[in-house]
Structure formats: structure tokens, C-alpha cells
N, C-alpha and C. Protein backbone atom coordinates (compact mmCIF):
# COMPACT_ATOMS: atom_id res chain seq x y z
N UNK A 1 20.16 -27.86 -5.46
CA UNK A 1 19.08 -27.02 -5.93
C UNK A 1 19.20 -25.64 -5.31
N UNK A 2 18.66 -24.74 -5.93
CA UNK A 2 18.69 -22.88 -5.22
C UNK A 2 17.02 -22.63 -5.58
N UNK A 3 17.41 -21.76 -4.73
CA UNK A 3 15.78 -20.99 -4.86
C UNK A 3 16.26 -19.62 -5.58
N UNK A 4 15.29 -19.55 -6.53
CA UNK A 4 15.92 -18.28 -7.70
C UNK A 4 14.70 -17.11 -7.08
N UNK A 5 15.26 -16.16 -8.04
CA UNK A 5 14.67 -14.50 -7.88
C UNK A 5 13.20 -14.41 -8.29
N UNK A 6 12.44 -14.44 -7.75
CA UNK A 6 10.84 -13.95 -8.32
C UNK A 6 11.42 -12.56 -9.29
N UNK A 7 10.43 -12.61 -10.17
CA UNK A 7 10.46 -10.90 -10.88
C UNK A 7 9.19 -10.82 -10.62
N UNK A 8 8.69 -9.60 -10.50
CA UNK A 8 6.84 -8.56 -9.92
C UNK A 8 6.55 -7.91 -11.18
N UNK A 9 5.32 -8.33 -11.34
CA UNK A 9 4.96 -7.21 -12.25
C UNK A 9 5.23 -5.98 -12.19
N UNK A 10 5.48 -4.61 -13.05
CA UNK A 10 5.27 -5.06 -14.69
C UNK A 10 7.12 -5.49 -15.42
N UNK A 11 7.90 -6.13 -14.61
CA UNK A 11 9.45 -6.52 -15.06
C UNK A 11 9.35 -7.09 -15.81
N UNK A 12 10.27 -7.28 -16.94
CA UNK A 12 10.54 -8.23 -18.31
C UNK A 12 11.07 -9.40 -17.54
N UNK A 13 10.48 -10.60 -18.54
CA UNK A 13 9.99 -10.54 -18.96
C UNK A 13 8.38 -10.86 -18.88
N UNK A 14 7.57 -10.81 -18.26
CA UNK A 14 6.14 -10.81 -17.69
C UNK A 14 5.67 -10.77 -18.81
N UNK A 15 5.78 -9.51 -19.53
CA UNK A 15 4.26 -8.93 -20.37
C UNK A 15 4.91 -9.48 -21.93
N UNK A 16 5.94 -10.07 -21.70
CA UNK A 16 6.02 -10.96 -23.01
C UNK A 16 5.71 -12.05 -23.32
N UNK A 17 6.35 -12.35 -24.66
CA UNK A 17 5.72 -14.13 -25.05
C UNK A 17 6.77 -14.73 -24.80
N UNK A 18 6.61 -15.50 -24.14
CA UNK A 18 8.15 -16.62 -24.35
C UNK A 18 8.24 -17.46 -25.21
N UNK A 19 9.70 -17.74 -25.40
CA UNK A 19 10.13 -18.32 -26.75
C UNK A 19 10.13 -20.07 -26.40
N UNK A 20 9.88 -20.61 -27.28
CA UNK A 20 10.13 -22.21 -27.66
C UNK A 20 11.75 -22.64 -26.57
N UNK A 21 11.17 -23.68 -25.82
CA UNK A 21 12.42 -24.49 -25.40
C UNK A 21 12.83 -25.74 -26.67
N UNK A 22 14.52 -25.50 -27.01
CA UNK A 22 14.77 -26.09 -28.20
C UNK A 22 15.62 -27.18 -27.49
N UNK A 23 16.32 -26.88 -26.55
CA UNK A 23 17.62 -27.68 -26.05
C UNK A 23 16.66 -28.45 -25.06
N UNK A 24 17.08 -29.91 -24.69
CA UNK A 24 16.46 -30.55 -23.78
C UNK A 24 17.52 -31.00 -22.78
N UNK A 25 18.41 -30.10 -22.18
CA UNK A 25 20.09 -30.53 -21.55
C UNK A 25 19.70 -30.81 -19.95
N UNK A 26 21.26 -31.05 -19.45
CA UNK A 26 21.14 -31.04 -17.98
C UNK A 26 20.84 -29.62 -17.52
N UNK A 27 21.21 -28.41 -18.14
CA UNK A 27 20.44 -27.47 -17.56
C UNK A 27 19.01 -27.12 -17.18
N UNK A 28 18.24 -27.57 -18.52
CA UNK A 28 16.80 -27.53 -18.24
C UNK A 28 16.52 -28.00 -16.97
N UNK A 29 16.69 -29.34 -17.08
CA UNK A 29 16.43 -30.19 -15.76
C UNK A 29 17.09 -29.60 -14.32
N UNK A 30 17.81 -29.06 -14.38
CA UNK A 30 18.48 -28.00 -13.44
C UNK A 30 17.74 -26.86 -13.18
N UNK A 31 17.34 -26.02 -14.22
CA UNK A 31 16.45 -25.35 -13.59
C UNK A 31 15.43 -25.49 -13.72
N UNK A 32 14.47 -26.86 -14.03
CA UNK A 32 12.82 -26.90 -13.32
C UNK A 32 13.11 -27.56 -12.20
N UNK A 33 14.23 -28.23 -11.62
CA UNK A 33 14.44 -28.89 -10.15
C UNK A 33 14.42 -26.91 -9.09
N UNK A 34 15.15 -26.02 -9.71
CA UNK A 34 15.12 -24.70 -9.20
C UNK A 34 13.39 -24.44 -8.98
N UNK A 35 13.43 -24.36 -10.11
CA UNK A 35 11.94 -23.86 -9.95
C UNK A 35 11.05 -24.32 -9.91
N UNK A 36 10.95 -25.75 -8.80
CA UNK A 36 10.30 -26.27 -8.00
C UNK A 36 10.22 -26.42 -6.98
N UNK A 37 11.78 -26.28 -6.00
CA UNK A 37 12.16 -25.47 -5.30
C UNK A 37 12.12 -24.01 -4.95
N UNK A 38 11.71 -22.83 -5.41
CA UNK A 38 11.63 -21.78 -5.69
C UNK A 38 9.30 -21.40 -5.30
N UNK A 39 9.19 -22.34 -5.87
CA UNK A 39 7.64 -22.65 -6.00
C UNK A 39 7.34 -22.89 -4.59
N UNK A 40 7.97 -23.93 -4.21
CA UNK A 40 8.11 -24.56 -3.04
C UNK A 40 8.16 -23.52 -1.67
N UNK A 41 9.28 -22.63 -2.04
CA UNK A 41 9.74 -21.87 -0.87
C UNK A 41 8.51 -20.62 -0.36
N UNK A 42 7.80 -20.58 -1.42
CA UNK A 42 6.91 -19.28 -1.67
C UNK A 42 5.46 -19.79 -1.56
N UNK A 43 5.58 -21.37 -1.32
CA UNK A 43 4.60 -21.77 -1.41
C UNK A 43 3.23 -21.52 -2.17
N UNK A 44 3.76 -21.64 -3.41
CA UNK A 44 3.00 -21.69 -4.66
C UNK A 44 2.77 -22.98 -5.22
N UNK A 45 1.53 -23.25 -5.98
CA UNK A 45 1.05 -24.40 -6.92
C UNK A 45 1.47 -23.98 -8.16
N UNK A 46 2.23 -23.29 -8.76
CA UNK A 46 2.68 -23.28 -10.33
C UNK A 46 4.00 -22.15 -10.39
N UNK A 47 4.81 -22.35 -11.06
CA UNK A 47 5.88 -21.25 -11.48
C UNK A 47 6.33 -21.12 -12.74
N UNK A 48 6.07 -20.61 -13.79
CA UNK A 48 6.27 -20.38 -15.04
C UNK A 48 7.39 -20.12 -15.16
N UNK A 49 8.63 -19.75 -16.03
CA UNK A 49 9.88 -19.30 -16.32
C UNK A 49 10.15 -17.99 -16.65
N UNK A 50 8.90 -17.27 -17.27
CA UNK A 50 9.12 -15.88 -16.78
C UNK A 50 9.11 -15.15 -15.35
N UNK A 51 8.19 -15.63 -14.68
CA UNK A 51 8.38 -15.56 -13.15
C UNK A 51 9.49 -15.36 -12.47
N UNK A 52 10.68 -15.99 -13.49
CA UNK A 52 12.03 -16.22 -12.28
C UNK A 52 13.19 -15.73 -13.38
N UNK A 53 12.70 -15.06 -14.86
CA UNK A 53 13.32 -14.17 -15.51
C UNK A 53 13.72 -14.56 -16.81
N UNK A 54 13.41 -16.29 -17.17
CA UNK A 54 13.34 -17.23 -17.91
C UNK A 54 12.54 -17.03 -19.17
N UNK A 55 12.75 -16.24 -19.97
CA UNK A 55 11.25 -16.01 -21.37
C UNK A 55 11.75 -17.29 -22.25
N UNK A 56 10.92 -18.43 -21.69
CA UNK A 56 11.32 -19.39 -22.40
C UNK A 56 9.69 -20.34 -22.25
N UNK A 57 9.21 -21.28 -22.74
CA UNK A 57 7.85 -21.92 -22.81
C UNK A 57 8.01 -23.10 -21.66
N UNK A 58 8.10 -22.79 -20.59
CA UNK A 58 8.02 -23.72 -19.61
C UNK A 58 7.16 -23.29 -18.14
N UNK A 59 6.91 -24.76 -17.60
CA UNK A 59 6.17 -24.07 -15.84
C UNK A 59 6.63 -25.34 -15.22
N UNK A 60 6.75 -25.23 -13.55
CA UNK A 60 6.64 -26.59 -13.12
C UNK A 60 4.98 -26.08 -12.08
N UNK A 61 4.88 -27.41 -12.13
CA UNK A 61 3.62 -27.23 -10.89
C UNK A 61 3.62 -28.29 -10.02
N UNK A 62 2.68 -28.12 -9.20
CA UNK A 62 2.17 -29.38 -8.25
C UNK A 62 1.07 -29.23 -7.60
N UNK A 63 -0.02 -29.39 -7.53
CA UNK A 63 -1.80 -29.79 -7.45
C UNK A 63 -1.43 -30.05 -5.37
N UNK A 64 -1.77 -29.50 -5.18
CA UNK A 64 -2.03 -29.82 -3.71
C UNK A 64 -2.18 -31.55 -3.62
N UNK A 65 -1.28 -32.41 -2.65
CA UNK A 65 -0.74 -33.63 -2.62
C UNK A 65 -1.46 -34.12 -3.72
N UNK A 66 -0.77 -33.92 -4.99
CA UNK A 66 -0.43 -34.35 -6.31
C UNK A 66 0.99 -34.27 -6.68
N UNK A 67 1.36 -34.55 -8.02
CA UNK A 67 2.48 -34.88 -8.58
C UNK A 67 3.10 -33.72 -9.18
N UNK A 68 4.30 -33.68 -8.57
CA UNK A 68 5.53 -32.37 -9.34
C UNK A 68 5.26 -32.52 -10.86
N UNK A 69 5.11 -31.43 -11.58
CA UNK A 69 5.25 -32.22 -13.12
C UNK A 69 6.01 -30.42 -13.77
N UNK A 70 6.32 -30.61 -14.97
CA UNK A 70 6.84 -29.82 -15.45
C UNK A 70 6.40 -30.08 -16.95
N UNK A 71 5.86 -28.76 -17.67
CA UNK A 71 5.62 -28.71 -19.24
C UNK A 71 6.30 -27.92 -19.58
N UNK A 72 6.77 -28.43 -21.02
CA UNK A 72 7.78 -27.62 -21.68
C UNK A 72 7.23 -27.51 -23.30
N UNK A 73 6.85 -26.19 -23.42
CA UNK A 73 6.28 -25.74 -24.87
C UNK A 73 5.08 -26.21 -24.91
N UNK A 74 3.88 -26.34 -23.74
CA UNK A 74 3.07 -26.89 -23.74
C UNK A 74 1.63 -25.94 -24.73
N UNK A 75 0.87 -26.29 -25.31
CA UNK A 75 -0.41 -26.05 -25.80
C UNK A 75 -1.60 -26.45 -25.04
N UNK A 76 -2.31 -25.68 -24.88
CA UNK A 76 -3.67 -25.81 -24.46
C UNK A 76 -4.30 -26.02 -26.05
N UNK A 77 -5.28 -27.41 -26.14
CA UNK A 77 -5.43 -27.50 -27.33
C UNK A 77 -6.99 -27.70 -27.37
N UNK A 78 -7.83 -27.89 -26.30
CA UNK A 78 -9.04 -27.97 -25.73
C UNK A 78 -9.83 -27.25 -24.63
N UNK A 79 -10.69 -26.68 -24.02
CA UNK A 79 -11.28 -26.28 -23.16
C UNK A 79 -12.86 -26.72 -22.98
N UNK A 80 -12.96 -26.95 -22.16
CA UNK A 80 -14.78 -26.81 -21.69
C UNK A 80 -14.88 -26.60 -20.35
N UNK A 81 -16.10 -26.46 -19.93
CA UNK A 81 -16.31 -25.44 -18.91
C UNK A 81 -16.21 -24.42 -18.75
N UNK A 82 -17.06 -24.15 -17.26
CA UNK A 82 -16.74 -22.81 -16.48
C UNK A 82 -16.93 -22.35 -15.37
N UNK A 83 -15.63 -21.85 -14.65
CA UNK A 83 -15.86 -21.74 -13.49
C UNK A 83 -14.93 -20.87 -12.66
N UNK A 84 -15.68 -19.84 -11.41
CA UNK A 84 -15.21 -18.63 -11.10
C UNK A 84 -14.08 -19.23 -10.35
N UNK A 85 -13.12 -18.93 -10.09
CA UNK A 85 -12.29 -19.24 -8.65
C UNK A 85 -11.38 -18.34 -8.17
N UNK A 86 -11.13 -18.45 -6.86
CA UNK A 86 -10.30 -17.33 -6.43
C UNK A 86 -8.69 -17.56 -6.88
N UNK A 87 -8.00 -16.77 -7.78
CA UNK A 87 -6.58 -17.04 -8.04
C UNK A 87 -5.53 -15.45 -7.37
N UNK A 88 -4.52 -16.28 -7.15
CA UNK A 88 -3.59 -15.02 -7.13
C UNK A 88 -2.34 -15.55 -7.86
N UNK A 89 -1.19 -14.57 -7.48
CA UNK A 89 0.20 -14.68 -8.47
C UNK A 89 1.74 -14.52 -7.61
N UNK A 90 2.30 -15.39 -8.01
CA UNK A 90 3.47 -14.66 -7.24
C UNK A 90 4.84 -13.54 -7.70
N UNK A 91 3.91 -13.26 -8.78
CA UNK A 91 4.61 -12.15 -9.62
C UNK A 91 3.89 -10.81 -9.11
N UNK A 92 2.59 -11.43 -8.61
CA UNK A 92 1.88 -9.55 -7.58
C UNK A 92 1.30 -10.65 -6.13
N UNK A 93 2.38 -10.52 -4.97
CA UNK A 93 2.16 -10.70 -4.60
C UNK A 93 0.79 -10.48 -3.61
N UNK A 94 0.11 -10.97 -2.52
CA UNK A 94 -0.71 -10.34 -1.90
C UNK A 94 -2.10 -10.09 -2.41
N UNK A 95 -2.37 -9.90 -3.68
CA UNK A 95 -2.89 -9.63 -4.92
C UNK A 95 -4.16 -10.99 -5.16
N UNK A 96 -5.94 -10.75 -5.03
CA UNK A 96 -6.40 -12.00 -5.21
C UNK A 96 -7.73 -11.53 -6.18
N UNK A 97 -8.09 -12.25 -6.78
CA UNK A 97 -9.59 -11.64 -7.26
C UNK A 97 -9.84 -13.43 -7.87
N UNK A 98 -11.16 -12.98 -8.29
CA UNK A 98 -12.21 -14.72 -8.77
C UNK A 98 -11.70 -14.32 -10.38
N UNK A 99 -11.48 -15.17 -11.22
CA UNK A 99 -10.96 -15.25 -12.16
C UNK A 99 -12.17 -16.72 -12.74
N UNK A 100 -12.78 -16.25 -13.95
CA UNK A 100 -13.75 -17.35 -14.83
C UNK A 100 -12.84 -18.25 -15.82
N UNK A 101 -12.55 -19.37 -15.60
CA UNK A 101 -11.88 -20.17 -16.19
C UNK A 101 -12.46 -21.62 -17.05
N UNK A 102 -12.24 -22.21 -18.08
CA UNK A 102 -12.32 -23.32 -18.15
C UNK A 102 -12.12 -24.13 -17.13
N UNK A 103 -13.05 -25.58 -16.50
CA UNK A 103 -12.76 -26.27 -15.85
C UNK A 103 -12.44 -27.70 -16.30
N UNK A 104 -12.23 -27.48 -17.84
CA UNK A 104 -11.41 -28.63 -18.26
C UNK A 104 -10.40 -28.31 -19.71
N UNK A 105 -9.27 -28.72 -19.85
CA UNK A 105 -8.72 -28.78 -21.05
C UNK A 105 -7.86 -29.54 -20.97
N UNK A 106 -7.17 -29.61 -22.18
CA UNK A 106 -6.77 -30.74 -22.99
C UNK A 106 -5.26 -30.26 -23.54
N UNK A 107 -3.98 -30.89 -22.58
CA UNK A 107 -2.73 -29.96 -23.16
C UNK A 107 -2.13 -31.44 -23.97
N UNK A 108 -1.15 -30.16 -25.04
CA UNK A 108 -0.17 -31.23 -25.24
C UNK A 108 1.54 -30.27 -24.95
N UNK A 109 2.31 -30.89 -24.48
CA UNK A 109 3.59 -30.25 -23.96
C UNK A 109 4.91 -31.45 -24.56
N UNK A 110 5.94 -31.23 -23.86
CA UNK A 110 7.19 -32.38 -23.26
C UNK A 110 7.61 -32.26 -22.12
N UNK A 111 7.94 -33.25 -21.86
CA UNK A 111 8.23 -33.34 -20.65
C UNK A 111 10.07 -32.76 -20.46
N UNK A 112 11.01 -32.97 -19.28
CA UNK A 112 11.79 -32.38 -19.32
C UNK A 112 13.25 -32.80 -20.43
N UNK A 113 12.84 -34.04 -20.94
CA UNK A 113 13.51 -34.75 -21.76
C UNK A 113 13.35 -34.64 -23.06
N UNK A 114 11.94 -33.86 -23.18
CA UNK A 114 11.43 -33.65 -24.87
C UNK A 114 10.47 -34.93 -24.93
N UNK A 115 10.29 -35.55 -24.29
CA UNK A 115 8.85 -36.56 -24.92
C UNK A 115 7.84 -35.84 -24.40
N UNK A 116 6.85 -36.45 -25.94
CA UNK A 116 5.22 -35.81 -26.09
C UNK A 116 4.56 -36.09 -24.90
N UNK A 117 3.69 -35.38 -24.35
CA UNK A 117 2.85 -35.71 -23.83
C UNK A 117 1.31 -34.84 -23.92
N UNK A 118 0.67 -35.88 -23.89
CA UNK A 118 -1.05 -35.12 -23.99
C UNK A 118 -2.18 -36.02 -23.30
N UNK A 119 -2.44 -35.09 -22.51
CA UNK A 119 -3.43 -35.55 -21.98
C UNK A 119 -4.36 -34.20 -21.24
N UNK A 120 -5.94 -34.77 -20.31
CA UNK A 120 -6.69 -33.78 -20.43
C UNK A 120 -6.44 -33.24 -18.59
N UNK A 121 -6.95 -32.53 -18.06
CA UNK A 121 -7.26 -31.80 -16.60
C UNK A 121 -8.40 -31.40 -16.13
N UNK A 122 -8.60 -31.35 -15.16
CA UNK A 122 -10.05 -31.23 -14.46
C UNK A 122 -9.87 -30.43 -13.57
N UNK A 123 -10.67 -28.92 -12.91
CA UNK A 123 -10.84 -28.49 -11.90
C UNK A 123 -9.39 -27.98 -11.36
N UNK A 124 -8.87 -27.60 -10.33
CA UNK A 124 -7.99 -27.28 -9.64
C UNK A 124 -6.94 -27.23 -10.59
N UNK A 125 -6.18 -28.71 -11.35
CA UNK A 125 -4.99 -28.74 -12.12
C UNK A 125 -5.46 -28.22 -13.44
N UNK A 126 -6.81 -28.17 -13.68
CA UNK A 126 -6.41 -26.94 -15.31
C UNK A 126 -6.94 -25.62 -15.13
N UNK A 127 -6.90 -25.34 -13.96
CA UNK A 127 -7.04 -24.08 -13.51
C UNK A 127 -5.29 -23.73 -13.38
N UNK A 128 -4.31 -24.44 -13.07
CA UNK A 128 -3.19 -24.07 -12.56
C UNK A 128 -2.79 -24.00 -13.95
N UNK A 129 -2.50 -24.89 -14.67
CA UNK A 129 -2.89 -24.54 -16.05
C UNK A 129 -3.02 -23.72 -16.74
N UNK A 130 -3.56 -23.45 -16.89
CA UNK A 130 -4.13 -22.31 -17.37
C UNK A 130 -3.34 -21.23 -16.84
N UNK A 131 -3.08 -20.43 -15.86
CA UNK A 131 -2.70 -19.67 -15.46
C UNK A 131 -1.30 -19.60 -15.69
N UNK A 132 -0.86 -20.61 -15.90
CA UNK A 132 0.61 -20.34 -16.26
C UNK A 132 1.16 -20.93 -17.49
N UNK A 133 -0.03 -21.27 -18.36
CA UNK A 133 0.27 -20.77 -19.42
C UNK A 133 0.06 -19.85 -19.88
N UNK A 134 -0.74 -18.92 -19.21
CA UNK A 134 -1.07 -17.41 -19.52
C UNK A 134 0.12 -16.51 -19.82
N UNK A 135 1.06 -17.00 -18.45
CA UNK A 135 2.52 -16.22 -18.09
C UNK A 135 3.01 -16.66 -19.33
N UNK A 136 3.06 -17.78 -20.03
CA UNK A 136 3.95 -18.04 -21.55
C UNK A 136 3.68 -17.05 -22.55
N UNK A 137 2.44 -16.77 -22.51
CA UNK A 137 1.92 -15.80 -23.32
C UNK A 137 1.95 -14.15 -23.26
N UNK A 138 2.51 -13.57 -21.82
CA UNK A 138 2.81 -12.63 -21.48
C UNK A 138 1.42 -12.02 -20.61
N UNK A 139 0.74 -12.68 -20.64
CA UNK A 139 -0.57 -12.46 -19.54
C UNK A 139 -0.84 -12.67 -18.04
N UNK A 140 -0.82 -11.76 -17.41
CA UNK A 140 -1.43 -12.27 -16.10
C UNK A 140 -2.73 -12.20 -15.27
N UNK A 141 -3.22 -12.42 -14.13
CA UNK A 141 -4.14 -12.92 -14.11
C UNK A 141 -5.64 -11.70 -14.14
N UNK A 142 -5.07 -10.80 -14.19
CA UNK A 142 -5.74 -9.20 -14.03
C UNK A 142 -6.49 -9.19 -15.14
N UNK A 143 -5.38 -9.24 -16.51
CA UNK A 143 -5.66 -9.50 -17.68
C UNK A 143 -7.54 -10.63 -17.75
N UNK A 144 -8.05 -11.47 -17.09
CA UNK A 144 -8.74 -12.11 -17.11
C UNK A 144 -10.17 -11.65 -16.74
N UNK A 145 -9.87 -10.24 -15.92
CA UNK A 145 -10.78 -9.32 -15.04
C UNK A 145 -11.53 -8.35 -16.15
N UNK A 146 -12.71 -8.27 -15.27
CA UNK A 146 -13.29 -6.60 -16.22
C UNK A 146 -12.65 -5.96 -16.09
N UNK A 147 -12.93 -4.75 -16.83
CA UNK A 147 -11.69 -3.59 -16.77
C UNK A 147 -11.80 -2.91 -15.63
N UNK A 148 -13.09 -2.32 -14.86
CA UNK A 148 -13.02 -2.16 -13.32
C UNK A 148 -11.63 -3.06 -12.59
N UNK A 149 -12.50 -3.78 -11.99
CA UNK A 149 -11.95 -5.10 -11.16
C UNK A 149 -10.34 -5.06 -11.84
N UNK A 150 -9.96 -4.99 -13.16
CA UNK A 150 -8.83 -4.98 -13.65
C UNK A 150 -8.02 -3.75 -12.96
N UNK A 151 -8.15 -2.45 -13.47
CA UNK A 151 -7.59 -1.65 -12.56
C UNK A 151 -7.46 -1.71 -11.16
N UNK A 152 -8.66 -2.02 -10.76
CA UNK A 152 -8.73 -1.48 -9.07
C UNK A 152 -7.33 -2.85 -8.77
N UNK A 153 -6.82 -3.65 -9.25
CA UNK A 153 -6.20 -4.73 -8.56
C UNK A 153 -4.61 -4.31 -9.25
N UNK A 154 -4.59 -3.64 -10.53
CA UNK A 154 -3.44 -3.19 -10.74
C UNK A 154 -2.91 -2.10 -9.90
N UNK A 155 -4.21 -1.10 -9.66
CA UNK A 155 -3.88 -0.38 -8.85
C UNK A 155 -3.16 -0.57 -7.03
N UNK A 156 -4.14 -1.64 -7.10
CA UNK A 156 -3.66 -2.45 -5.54
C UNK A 156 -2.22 -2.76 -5.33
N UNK A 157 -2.00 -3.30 -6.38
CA UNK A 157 -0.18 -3.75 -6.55
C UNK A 157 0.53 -3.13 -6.89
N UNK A 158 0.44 -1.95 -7.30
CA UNK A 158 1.44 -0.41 -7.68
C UNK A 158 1.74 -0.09 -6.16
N UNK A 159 0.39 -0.15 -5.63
CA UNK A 159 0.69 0.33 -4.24
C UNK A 159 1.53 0.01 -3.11
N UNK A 160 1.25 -1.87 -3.11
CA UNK A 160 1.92 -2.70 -2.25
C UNK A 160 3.15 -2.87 -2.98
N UNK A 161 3.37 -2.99 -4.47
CA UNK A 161 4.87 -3.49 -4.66
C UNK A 161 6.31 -3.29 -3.75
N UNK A 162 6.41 -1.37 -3.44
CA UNK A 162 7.58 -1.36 -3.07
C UNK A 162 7.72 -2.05 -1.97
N UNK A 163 6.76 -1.99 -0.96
CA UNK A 163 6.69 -2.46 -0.10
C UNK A 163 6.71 -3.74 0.50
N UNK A 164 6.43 -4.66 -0.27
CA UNK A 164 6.59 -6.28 -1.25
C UNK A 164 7.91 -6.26 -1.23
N UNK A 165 8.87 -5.96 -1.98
CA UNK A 165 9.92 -5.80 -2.56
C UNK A 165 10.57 -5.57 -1.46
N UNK A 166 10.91 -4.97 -0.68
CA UNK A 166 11.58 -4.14 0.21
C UNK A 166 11.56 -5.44 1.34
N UNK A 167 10.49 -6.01 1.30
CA UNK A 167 10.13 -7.39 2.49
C UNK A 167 9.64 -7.27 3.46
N UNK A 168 8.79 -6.08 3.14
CA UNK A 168 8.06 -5.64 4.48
C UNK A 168 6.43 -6.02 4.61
N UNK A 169 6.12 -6.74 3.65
CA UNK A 169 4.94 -7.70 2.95
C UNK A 169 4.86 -8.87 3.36
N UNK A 170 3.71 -9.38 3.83
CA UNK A 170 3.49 -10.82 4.62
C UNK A 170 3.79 -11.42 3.18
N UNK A 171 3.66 -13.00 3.70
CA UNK A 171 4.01 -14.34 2.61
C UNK A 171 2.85 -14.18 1.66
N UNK A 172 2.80 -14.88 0.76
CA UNK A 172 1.80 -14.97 -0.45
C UNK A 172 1.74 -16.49 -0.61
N UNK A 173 0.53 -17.28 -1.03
CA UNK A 173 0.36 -18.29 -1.74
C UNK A 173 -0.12 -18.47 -2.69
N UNK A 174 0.47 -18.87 -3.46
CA UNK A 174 -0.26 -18.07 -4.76
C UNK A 174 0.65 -19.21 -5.92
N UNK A 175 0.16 -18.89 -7.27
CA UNK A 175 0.60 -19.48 -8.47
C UNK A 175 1.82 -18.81 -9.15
């Protein structure tokens, strides 16, 4: 396994849509074992495939001592609830604000082999959810903010990036 390249906002592909996973090979499985590892190292609960430069419909995650899982072309096909929580990203690092989310929905995806799967989430895991299926869609989590609160946090990360980048930026935990 390797630990691959984060990309930072605003790098391609971020602010795009990612495309349909068609092939279900030993590569796939190669790189969501990466980018669970990669998640891992940065100590994050979710990593989408644009994150690591991938514009393709995939994330792996893992729920604080819960189960590694990985969706591939997944749909959010349900929501209810609501509820504020504090999220950040590891595409802006450092970077945190309360974000209003559904606290339940209902995906359907495949797994890394191509079988269906659907089922629903509660709290914490469709919050992670959510958020990285956002990244499939070319959204991040700012995007979720008033437009105040939206700037002032884009603005925050214009600021810190180079400095992020360069590695002169404490660790992040983040999604």
C-alpha cells in the first residue's frame, strides 16, 4: 500500500463532478486499499478520489472504531433530519466551521467488486457521507455555509494554504 498526494483547494479536480467508476479491476481495489491508507496517515474519517486527484465516483471511510468501507458510484437517495456539526476537510486543511446536515439518509452505491448495496446511516456515518459525496459532486464543505461564514473561511485558507503546502502547518483531522 502507499500513501498518495492530497490535492487543496481550489486544484482539479475538486470543483468538479466526477465521473462513473465502470471497471471493477485489481486496480480499483488497489487504490481504495491507498486511500485508506492515505486517510489513515492524515488521520481523517473519509477520503473521496478527488482528494488524491482521482475524478472518478468513489470514497473510502471509517466511523471512529467502525468499519473501513468503500462506495463506489454511490447515491444518496433519502435524507431526514437535521443537524449542525462541526466539519472540516483535508483538501483545506486547518479549516473548521458547523455545517447543517441531514442526520439520516439512505445510500445506494457498490462495493469494490461492483455489488449493490443499499442501506440507511445515522448521525456521525451520514454526516461522513454526505460530505464526501459532496466532493463527487465537486462541492466542498464551505459551499454548505452562508455566504458570510462562506467567504470568511475561503478567505482563511487562501491565507494558510501556502503555508500548509510548504509543511509549515500543524496536522489536520479532518474528512
Amino acid at each position: 500500500m502507499a500513501t498518495l498526494n492530497l490535492v487543496y483547494y481550489p486544484d482539479d479536480p475538486l470543483t468538479q463532478t466526477a465521473e462513473p467508476v465502470e471497471s471493477f479491476t485489481a486496480e480499483l481495489a488497489t487504490l481504495a486499499e491507498n486511500m485508506l491508507e492515505t486517510m489513515h496517515a492524515y488521520d481523517g474519517v473519509g477520503l473521496a478520489g478527488p482528494q488524491v486527484g482521482i475524478a472518478k465516483r468513489l470514497f473510502v471511510l471509517q466511523e471512529p472504531e467502525g468499519l473501513e468501507m468503500c462506495l463506489v458510484n454511490p447515491m444518496v437517495t433519502e435524507h431526514s433530519g437535521e443537524e449542525a456539526g462541526e466539519e472540516g476537510c483535508l483538501s483545506m486543511p486547518t479549516i473548521y466551521a458547523m455545517v447543517t446536515r441531514p442526520t439520516h439518509v439512505r445510500v445506494q452505491a457498490q462495493d469494490i467488486e461492483g455489488n449493490a448495496l443499499d442501506f440507511e446511516a445515522d448521525g456521525f456515518l451520514a454526516r461522513i457521507i454526505q460530505h464526501e459525496y459532496d466532493h463527487l459532486e465537486g462541492i466542498l464543505f464551505p459551499e454548505r455555509l452562508d455566504i458570510l461564514t462562506r467567504q470568511s473561511k475561503y478567505q482563511e485558507w487562501a491565507e494558510a494554504r501556502d503555508n500548509f503546502i510548504l509543511g509549515k502547518a500543524p496536522s489536520n483531522h479532518a474528512t
